[in-house]
N, C-alpha and C. Protein backbone atom coordinates (compact mmCIF):
# COMPACT_ATOMS: atom_id res chain seq x y z
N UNK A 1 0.82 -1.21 0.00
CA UNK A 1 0.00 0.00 0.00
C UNK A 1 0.86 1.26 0.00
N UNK A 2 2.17 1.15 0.87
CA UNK A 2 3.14 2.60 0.88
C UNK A 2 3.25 2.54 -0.71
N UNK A 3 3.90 1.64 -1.40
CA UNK A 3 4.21 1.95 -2.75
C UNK A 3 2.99 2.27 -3.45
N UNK A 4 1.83 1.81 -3.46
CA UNK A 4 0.90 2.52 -4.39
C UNK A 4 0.15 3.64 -4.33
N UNK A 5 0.71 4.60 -2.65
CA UNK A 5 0.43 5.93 -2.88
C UNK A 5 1.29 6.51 -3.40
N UNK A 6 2.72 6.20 -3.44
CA UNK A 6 3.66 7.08 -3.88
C UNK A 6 4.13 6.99 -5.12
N UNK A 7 3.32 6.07 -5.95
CA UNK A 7 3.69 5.55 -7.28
C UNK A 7 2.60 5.59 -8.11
N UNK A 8 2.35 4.84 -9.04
CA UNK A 8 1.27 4.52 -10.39
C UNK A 8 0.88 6.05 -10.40
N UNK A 9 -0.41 5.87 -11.38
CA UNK A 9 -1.28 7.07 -12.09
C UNK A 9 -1.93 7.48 -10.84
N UNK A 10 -2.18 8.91 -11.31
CA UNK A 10 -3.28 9.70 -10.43
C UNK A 10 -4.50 9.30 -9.98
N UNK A 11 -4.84 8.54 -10.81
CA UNK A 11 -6.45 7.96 -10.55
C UNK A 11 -6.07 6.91 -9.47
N UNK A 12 -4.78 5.75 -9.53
CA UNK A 12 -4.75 4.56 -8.87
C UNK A 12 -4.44 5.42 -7.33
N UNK A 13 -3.83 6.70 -7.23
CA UNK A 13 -3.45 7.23 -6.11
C UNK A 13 -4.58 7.90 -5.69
N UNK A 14 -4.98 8.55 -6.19
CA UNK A 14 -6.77 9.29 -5.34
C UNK A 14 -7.75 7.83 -4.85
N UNK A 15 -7.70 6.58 -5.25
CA UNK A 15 -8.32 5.42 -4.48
C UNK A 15 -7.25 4.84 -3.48
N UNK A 16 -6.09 5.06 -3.98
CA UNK A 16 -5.24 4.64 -2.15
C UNK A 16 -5.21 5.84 -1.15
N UNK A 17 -5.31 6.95 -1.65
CA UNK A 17 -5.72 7.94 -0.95
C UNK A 17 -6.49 7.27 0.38
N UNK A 18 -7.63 7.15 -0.20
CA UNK A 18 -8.75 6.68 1.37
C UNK A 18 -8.88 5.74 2.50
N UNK A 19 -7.16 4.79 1.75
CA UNK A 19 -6.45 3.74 2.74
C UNK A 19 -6.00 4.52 4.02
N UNK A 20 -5.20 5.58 3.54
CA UNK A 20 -4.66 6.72 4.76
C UNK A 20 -4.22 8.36 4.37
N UNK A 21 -5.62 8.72 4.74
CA UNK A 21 -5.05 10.41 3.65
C UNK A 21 -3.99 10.90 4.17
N UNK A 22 -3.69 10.87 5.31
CA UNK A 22 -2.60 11.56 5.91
C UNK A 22 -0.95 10.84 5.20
N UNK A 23 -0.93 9.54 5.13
CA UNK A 23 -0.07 9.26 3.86
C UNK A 23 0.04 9.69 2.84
N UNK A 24 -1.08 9.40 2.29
CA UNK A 24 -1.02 10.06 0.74
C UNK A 24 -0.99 11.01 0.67
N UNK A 25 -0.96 12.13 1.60
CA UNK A 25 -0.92 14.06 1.47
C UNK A 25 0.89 13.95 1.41
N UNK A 26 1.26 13.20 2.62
CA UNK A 26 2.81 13.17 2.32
C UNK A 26 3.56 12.73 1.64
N UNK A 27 2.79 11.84 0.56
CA UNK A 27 3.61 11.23 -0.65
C UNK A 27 3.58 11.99 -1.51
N UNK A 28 2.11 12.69 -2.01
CA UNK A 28 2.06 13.93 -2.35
C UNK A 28 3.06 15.10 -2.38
N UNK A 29 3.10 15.92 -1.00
CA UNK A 29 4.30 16.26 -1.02
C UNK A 29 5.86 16.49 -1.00
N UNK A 30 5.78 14.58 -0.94
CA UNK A 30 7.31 14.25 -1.02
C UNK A 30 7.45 14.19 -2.55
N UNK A 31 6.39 14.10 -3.28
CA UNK A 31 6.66 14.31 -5.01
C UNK A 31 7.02 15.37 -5.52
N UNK A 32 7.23 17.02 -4.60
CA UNK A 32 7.00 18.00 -4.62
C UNK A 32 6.65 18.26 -6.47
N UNK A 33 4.84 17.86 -5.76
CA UNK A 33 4.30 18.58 -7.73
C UNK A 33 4.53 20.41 -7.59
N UNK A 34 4.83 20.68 -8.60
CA UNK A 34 4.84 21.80 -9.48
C UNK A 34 3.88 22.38 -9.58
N UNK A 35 3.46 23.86 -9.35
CA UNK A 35 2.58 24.28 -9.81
C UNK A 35 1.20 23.76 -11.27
N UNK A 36 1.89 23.78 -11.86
CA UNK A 36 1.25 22.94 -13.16
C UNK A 36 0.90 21.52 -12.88
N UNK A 37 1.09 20.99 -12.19
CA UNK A 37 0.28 19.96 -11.26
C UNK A 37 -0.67 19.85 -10.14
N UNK A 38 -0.53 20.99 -9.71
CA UNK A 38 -1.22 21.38 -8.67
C UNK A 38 -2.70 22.12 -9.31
N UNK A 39 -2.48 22.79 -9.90
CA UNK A 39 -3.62 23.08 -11.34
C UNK A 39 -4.03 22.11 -11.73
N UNK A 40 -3.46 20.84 -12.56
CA UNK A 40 -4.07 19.87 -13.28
C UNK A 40 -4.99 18.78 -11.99
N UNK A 41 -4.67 18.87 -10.68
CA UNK A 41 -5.55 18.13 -9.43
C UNK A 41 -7.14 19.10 -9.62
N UNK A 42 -6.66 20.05 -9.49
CA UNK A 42 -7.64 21.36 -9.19
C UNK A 42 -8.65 21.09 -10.44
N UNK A 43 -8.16 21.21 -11.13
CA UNK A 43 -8.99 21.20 -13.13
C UNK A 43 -9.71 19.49 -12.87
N UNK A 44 -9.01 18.69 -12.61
CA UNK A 44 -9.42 17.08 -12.58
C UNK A 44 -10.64 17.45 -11.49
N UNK A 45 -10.33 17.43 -10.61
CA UNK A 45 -11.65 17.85 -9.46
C UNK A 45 -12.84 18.71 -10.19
N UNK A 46 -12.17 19.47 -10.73
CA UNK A 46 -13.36 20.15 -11.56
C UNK A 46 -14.29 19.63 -12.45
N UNK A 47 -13.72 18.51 -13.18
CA UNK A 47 -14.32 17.97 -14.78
C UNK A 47 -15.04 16.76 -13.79
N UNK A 48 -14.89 15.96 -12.21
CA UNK A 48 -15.78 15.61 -11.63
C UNK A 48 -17.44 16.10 -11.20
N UNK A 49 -16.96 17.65 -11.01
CA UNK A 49 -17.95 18.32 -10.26
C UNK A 49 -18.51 18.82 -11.92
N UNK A 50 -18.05 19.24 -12.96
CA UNK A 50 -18.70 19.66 -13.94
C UNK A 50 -20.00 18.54 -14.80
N UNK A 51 -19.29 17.06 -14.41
CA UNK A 51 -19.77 15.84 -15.08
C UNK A 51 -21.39 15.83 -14.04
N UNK A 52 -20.95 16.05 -12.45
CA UNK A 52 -22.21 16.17 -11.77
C UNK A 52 -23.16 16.96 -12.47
N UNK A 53 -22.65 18.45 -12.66
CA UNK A 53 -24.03 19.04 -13.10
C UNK A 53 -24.71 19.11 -14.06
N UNK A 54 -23.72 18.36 -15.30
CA UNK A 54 -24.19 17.97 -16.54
C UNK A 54 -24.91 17.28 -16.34
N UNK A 55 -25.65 16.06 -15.62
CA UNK A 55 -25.91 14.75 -15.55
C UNK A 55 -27.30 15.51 -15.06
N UNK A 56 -26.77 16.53 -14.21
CA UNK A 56 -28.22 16.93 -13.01
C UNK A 56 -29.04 18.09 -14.07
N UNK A 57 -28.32 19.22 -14.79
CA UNK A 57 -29.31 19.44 -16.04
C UNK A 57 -29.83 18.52 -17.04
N UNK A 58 -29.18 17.26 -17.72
CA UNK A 58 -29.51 16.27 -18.27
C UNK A 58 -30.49 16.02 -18.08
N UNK A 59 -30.82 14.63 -16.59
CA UNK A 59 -31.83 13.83 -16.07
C UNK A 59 -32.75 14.76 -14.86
N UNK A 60 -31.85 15.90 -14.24
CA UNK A 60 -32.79 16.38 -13.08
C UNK A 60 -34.51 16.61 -13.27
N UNK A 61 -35.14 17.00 -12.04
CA UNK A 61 -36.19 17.30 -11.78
C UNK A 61 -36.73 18.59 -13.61
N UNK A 62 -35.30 18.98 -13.78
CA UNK A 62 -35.49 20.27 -14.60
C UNK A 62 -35.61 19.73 -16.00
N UNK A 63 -34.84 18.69 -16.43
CA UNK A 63 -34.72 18.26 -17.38
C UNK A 63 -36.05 18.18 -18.73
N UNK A 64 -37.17 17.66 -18.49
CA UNK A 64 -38.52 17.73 -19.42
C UNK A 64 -38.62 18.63 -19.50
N UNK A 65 -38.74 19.88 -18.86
CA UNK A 65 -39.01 20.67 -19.41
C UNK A 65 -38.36 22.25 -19.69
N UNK A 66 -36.90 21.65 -20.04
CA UNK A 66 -36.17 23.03 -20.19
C UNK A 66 -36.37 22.88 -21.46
N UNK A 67 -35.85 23.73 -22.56
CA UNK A 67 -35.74 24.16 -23.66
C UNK A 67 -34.15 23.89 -24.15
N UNK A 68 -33.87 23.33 -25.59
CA UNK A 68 -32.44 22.67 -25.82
C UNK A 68 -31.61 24.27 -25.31
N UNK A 69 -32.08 25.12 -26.05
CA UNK A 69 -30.77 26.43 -25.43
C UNK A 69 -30.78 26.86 -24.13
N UNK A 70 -31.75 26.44 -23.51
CA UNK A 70 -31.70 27.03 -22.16
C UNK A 70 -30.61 25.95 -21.24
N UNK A 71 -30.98 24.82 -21.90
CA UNK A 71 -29.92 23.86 -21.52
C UNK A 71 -28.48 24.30 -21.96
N UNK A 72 -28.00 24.09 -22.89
CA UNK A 72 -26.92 24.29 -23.38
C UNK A 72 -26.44 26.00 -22.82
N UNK A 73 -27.63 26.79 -22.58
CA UNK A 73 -27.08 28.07 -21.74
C UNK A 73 -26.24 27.79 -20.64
N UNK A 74 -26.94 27.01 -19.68
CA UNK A 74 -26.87 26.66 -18.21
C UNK A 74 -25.35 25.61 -18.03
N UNK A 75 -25.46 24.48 -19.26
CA UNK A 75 -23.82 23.89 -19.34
C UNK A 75 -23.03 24.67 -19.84
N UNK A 76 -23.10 25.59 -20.41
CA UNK A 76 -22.03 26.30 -20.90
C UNK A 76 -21.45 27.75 -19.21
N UNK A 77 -22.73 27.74 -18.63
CA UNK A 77 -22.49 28.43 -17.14
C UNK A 77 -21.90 27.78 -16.23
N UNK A 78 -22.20 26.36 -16.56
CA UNK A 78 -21.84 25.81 -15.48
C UNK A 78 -20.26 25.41 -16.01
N UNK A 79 -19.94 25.38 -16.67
CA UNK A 79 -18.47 25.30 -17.57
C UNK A 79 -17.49 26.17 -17.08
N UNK A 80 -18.27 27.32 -17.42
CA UNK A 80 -17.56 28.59 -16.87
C UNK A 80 -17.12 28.98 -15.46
N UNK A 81 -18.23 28.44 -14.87
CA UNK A 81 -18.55 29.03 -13.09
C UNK A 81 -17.24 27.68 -12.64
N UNK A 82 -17.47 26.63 -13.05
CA UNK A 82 -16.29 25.30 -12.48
C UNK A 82 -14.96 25.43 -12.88
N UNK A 83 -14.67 25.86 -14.19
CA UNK A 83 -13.34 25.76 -14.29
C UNK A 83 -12.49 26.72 -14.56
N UNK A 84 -12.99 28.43 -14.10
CA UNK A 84 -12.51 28.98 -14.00
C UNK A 84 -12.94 30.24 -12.53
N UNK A 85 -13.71 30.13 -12.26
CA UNK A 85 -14.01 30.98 -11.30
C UNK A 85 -13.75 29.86 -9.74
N UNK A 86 -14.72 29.01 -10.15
CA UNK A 86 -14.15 27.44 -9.30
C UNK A 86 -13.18 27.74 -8.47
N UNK A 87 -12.02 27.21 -9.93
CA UNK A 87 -10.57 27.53 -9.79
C UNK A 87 -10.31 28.70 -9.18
N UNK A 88 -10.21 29.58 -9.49
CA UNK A 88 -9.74 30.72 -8.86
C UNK A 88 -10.30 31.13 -7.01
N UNK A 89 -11.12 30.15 -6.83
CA UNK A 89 -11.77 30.46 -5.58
C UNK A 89 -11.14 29.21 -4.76
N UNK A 90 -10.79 28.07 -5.66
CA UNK A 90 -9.63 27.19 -4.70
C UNK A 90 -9.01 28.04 -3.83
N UNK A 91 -8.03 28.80 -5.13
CA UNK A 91 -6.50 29.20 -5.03
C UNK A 91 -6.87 30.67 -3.40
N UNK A 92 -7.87 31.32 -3.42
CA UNK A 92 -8.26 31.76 -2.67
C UNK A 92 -8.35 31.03 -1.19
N UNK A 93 -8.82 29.98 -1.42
CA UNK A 93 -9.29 29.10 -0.79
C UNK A 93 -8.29 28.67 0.36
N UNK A 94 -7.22 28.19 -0.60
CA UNK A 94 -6.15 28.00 -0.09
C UNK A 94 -5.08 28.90 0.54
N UNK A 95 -5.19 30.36 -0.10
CA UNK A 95 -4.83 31.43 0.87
C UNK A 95 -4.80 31.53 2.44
N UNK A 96 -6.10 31.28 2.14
CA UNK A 96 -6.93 31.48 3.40
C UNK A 96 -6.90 30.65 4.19
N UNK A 97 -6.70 29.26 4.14
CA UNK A 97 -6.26 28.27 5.00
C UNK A 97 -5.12 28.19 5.23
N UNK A 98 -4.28 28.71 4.11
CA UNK A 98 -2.82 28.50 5.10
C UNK A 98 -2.66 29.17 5.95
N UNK A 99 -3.20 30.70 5.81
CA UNK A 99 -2.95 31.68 6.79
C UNK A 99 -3.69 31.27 8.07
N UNK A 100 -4.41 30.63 8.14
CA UNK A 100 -5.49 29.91 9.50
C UNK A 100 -4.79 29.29 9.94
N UNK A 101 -3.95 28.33 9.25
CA UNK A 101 -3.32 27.33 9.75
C UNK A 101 -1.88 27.71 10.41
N UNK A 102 -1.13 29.07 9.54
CA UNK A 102 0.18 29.44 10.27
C UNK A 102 -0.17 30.01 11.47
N UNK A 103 -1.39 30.67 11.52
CA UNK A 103 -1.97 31.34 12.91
C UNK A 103 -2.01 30.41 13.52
N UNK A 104 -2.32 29.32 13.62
CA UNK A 104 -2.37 28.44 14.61
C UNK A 104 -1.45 27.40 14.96
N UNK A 105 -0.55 27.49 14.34
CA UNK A 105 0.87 27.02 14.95
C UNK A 105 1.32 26.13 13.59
N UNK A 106 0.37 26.13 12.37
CA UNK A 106 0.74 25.14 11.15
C UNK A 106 2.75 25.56 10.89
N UNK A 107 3.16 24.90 9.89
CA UNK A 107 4.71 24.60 9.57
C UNK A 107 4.63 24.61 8.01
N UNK A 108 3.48 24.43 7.30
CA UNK A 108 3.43 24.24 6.21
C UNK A 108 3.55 25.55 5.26
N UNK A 109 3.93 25.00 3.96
CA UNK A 109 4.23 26.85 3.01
C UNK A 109 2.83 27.04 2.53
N UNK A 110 2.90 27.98 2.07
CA UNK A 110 2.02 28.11 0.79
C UNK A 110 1.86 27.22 -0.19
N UNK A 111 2.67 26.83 -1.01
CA UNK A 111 2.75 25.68 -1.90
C UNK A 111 1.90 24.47 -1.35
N UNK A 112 2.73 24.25 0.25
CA UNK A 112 1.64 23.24 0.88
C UNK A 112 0.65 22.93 1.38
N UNK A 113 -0.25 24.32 1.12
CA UNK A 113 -1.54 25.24 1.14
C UNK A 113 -2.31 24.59 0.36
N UNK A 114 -1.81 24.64 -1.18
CA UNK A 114 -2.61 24.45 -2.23
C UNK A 114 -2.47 23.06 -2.45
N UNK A 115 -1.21 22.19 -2.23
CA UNK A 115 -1.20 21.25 -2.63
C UNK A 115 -2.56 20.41 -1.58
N UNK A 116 -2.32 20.80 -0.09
CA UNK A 116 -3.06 19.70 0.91
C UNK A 116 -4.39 20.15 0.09
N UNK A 117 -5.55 21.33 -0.10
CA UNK A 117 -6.87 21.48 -0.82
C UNK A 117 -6.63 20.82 -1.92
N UNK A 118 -5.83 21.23 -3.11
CA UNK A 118 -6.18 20.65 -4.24
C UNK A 118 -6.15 18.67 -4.55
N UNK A 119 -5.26 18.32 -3.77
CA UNK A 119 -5.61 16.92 -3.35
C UNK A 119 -6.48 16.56 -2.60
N UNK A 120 -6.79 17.33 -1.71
CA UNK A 120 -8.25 17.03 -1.06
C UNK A 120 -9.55 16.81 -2.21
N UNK A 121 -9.17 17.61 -2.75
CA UNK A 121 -10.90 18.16 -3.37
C UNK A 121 -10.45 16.71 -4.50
N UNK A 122 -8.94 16.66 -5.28
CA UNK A 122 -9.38 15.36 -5.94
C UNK A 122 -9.58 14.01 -5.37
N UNK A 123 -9.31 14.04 -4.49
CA UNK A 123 -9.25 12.33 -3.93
C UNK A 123 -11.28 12.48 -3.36
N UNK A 124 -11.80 13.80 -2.95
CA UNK A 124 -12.95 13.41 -2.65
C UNK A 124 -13.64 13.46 -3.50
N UNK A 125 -13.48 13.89 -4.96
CA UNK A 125 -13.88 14.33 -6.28
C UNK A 125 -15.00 12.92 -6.44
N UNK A 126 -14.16 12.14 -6.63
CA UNK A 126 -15.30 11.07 -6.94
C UNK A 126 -16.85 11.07 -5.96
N UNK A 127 -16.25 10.87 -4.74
CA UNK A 127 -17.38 10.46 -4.02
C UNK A 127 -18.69 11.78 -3.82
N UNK A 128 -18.06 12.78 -4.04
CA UNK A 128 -19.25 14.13 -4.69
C UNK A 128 -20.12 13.43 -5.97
N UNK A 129 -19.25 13.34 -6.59
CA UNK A 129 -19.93 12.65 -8.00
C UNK A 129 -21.38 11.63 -7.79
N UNK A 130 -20.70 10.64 -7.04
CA UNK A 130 -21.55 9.50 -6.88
C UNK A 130 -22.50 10.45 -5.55
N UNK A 131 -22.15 11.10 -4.91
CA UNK A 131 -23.34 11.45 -4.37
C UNK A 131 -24.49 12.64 -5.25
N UNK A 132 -23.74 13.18 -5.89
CA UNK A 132 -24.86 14.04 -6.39
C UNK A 132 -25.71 12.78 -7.96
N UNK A 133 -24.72 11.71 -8.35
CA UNK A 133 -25.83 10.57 -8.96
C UNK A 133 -27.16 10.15 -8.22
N UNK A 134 -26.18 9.83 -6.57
CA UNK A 134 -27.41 9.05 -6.35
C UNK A 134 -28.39 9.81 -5.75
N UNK A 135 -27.89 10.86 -5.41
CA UNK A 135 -29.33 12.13 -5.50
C UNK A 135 -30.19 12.33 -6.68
N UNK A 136 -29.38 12.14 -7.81
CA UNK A 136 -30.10 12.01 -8.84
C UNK A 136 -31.27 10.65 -9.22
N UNK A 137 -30.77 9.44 -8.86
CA UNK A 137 -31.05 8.53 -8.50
C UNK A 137 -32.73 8.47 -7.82
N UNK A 138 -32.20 9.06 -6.35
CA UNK A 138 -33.19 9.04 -5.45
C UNK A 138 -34.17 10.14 -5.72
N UNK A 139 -34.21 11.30 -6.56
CA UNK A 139 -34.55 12.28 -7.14
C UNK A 139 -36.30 12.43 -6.25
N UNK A 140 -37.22 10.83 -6.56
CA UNK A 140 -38.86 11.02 -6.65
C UNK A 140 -39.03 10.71 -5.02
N UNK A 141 -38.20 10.39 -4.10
CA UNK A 141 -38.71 10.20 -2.36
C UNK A 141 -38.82 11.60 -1.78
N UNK A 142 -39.58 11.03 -0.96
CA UNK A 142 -40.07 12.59 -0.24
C UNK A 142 -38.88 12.67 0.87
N UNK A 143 -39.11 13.59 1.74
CA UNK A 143 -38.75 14.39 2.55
C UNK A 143 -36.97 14.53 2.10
N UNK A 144 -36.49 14.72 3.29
CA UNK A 144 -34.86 15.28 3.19
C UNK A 144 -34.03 14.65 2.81
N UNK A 145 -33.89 13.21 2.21
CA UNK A 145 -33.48 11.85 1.95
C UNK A 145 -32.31 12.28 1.15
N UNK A 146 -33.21 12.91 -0.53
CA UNK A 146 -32.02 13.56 -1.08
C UNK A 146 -31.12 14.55 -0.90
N UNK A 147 -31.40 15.75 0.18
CA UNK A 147 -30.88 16.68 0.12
C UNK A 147 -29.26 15.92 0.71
N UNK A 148 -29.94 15.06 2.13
CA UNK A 148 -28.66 14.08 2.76
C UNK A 148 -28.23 13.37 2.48
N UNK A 149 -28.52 12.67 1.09
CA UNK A 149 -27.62 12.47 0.56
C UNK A 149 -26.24 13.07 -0.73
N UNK A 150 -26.95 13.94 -0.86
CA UNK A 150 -26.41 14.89 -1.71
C UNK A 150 -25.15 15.56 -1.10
N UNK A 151 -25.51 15.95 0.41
CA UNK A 151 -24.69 16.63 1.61
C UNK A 151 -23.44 15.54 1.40
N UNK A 152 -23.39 14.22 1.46
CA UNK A 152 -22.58 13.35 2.09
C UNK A 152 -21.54 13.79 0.69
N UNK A 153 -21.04 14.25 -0.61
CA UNK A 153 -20.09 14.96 -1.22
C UNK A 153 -19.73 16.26 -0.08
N UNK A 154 -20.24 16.84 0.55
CA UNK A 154 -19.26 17.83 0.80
C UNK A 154 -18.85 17.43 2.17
N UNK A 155 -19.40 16.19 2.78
CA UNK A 155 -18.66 15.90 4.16
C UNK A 155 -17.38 14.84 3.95
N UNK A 156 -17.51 14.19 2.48
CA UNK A 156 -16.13 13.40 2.25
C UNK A 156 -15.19 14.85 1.78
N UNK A 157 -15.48 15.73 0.96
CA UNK A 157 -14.46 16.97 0.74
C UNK A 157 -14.28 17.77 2.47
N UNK A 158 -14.59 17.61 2.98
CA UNK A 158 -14.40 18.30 4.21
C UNK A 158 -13.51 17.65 5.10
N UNK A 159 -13.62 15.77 5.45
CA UNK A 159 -13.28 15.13 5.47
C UNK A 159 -11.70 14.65 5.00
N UNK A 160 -11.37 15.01 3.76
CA UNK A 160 -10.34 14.76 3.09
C UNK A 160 -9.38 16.20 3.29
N UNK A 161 -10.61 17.23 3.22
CA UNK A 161 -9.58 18.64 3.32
C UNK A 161 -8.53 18.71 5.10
N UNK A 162 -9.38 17.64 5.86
CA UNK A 162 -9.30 18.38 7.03
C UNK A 162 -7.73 17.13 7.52
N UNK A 163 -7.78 15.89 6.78
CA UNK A 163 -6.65 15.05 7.09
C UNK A 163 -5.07 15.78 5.91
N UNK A 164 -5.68 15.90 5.47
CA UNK A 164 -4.34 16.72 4.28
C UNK A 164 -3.90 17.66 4.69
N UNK A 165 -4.91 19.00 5.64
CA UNK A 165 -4.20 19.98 5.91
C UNK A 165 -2.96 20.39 7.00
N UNK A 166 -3.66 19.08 7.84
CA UNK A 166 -3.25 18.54 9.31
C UNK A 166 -2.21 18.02 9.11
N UNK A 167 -1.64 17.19 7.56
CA UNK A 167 -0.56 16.78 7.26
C UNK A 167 0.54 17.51 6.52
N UNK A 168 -0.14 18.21 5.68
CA UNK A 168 0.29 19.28 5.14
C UNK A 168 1.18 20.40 6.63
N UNK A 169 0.55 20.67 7.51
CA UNK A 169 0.86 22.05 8.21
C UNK A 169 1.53 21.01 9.74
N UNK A 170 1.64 19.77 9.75
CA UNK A 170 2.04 18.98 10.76
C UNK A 170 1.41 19.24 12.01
N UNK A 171 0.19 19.20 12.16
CA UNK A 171 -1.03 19.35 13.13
C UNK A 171 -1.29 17.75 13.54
N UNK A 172 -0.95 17.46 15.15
CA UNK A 172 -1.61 16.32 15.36
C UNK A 172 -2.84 15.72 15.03
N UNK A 173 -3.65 16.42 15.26
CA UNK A 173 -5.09 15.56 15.06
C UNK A 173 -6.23 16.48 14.00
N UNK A 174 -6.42 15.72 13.18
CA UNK A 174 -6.89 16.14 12.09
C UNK A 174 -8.91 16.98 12.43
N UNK A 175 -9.55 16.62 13.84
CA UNK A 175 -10.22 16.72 14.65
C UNK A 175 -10.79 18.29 14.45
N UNK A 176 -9.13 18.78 15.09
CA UNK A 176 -9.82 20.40 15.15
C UNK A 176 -9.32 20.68 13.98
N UNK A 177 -8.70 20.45 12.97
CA UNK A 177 -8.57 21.16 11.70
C UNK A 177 -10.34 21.54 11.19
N UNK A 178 -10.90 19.90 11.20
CA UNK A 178 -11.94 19.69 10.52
C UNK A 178 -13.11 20.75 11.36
N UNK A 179 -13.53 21.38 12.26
CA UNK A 179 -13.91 22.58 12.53
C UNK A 179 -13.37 23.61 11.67
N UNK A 180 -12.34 24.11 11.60
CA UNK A 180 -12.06 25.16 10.59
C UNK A 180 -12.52 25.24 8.93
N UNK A 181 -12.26 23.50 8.73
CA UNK A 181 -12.62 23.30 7.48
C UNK A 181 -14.25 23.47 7.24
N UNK A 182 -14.70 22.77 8.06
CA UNK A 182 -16.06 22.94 8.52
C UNK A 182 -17.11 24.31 7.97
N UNK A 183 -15.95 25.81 8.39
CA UNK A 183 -16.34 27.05 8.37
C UNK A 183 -16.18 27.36 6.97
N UNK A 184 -15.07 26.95 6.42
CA UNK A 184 -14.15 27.15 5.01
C UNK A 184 -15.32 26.35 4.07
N UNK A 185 -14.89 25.28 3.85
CA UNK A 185 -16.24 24.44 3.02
C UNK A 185 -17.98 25.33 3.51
N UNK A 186 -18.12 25.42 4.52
CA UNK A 186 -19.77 26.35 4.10
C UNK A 186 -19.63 27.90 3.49
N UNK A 187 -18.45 28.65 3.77
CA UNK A 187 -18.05 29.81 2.86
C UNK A 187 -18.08 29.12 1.51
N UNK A 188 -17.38 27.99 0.65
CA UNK A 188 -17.35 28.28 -0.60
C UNK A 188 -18.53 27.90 -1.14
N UNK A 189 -19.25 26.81 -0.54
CA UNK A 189 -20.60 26.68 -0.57
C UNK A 189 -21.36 27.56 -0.89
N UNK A 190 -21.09 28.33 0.46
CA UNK A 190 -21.74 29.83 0.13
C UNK A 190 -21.69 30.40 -1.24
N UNK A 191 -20.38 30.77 -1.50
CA UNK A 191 -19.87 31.39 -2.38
C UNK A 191 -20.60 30.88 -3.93
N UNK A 192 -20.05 29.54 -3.98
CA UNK A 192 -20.90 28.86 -5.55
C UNK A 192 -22.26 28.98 -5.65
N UNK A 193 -23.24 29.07 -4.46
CA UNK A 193 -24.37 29.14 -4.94
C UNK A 193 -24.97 30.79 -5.40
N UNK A 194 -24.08 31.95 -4.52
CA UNK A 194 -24.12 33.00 -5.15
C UNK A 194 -23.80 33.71 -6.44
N UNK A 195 -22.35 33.07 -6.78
CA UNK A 195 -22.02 32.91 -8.37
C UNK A 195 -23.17 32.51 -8.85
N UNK A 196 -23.32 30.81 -8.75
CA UNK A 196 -24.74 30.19 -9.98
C UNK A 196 -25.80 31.15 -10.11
N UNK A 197 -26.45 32.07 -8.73
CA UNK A 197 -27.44 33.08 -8.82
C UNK A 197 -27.11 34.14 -9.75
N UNK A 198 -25.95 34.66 -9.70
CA UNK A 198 -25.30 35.71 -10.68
C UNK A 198 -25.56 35.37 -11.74
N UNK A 199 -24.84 33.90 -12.22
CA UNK A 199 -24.69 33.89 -13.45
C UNK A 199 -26.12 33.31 -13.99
């Protein structure tokens, strides 16, 4: 298992990821990726979360009865809003946590800012996916069923952000990170659903 976080393809490493994130954040950074890698995690996470909302204008509740351009309006927004504003609200993102984290006694750089989020968000990339399917899935049950399951993508990204950062910034227990992250993940939350209103 040590060798297959620190080795094979990206994809075989975001599923050993969930053997021990706190490993795989440090194999991660013992690879020291490059900026231009650190982007291509960020962009990959993205074309997860972009495939979600394609699927959810596709088949959603909305689907019968949108209109083909109103569709193709809304993927082409949602294109826009994920892989570039998205992006740019990582990199923010990650600002902002490192500086939380040096305030609080973190060790980690900047570089290891972006790297611990942007591996977070890909290694939880999938399991967003499959949760906003099987929201899709579960779409016709009543009460809160789907919304909680839908939720369970941003508690594996919260989850993943909060063991990476802890490894990233050499924080014993990944516990109280995940409070901070906690605050951080409902800000960008925040944030994307105000964009989608904009746009």
């Amino acid at each position: 298992m040590d060798q297959a976080l620190s080795t094979g393809g990206v994809l075989w490493r975001m599923l050993g990821a969930w053997a021990d994130l706190r490993r795989s954040m440090r194999a991660e950074l013992n690879r020291a990726p490059t900026e231009g890698r650190l982007l291509f995690y960020i962009m990959l996470a993205g074309l997860f979360t972009f495939v979600g909302e394609a699927m959810e204008l596709a088949y959603g509740p909305l689907a019968l009865t949108m209109p083909d351009d109103q569709f193709r309006g809304r993927l082409a927004a949602a294109f826009i809003a994920i892989f570039f504003f998205l992006t740019l609200l990582s990199y923010a993102v990650a600002a902002t946590g490192g500086a939380l984290a040096r305030t609080m006694g973190g060790t980690g750089s900047w570089r290891d800012s972006r790297a611990a989020l942007f591996w977070a968000a890909l290694v939880a990339a999938p399991a967003v996916l499959g949760a906003k399917l099987l929201a899709l899935v579960l779409a016709g049950l009543p009460g809160p069923i789907v919304g909680s399951v839908e939720m369970l993508g941003g508690v594996a990204y919260a989850w993943t952000t909060a063991h990476c950062f802890a490894e990233a910034h050499g924080f014993v227990s990944a516990w109280k990170v995940l409070a901070v992250v906690a605050g951080l993940v409902a800000a960008l939350i925040g944030a994307v659903f105000t964009l989608g209103a904009i746009i």
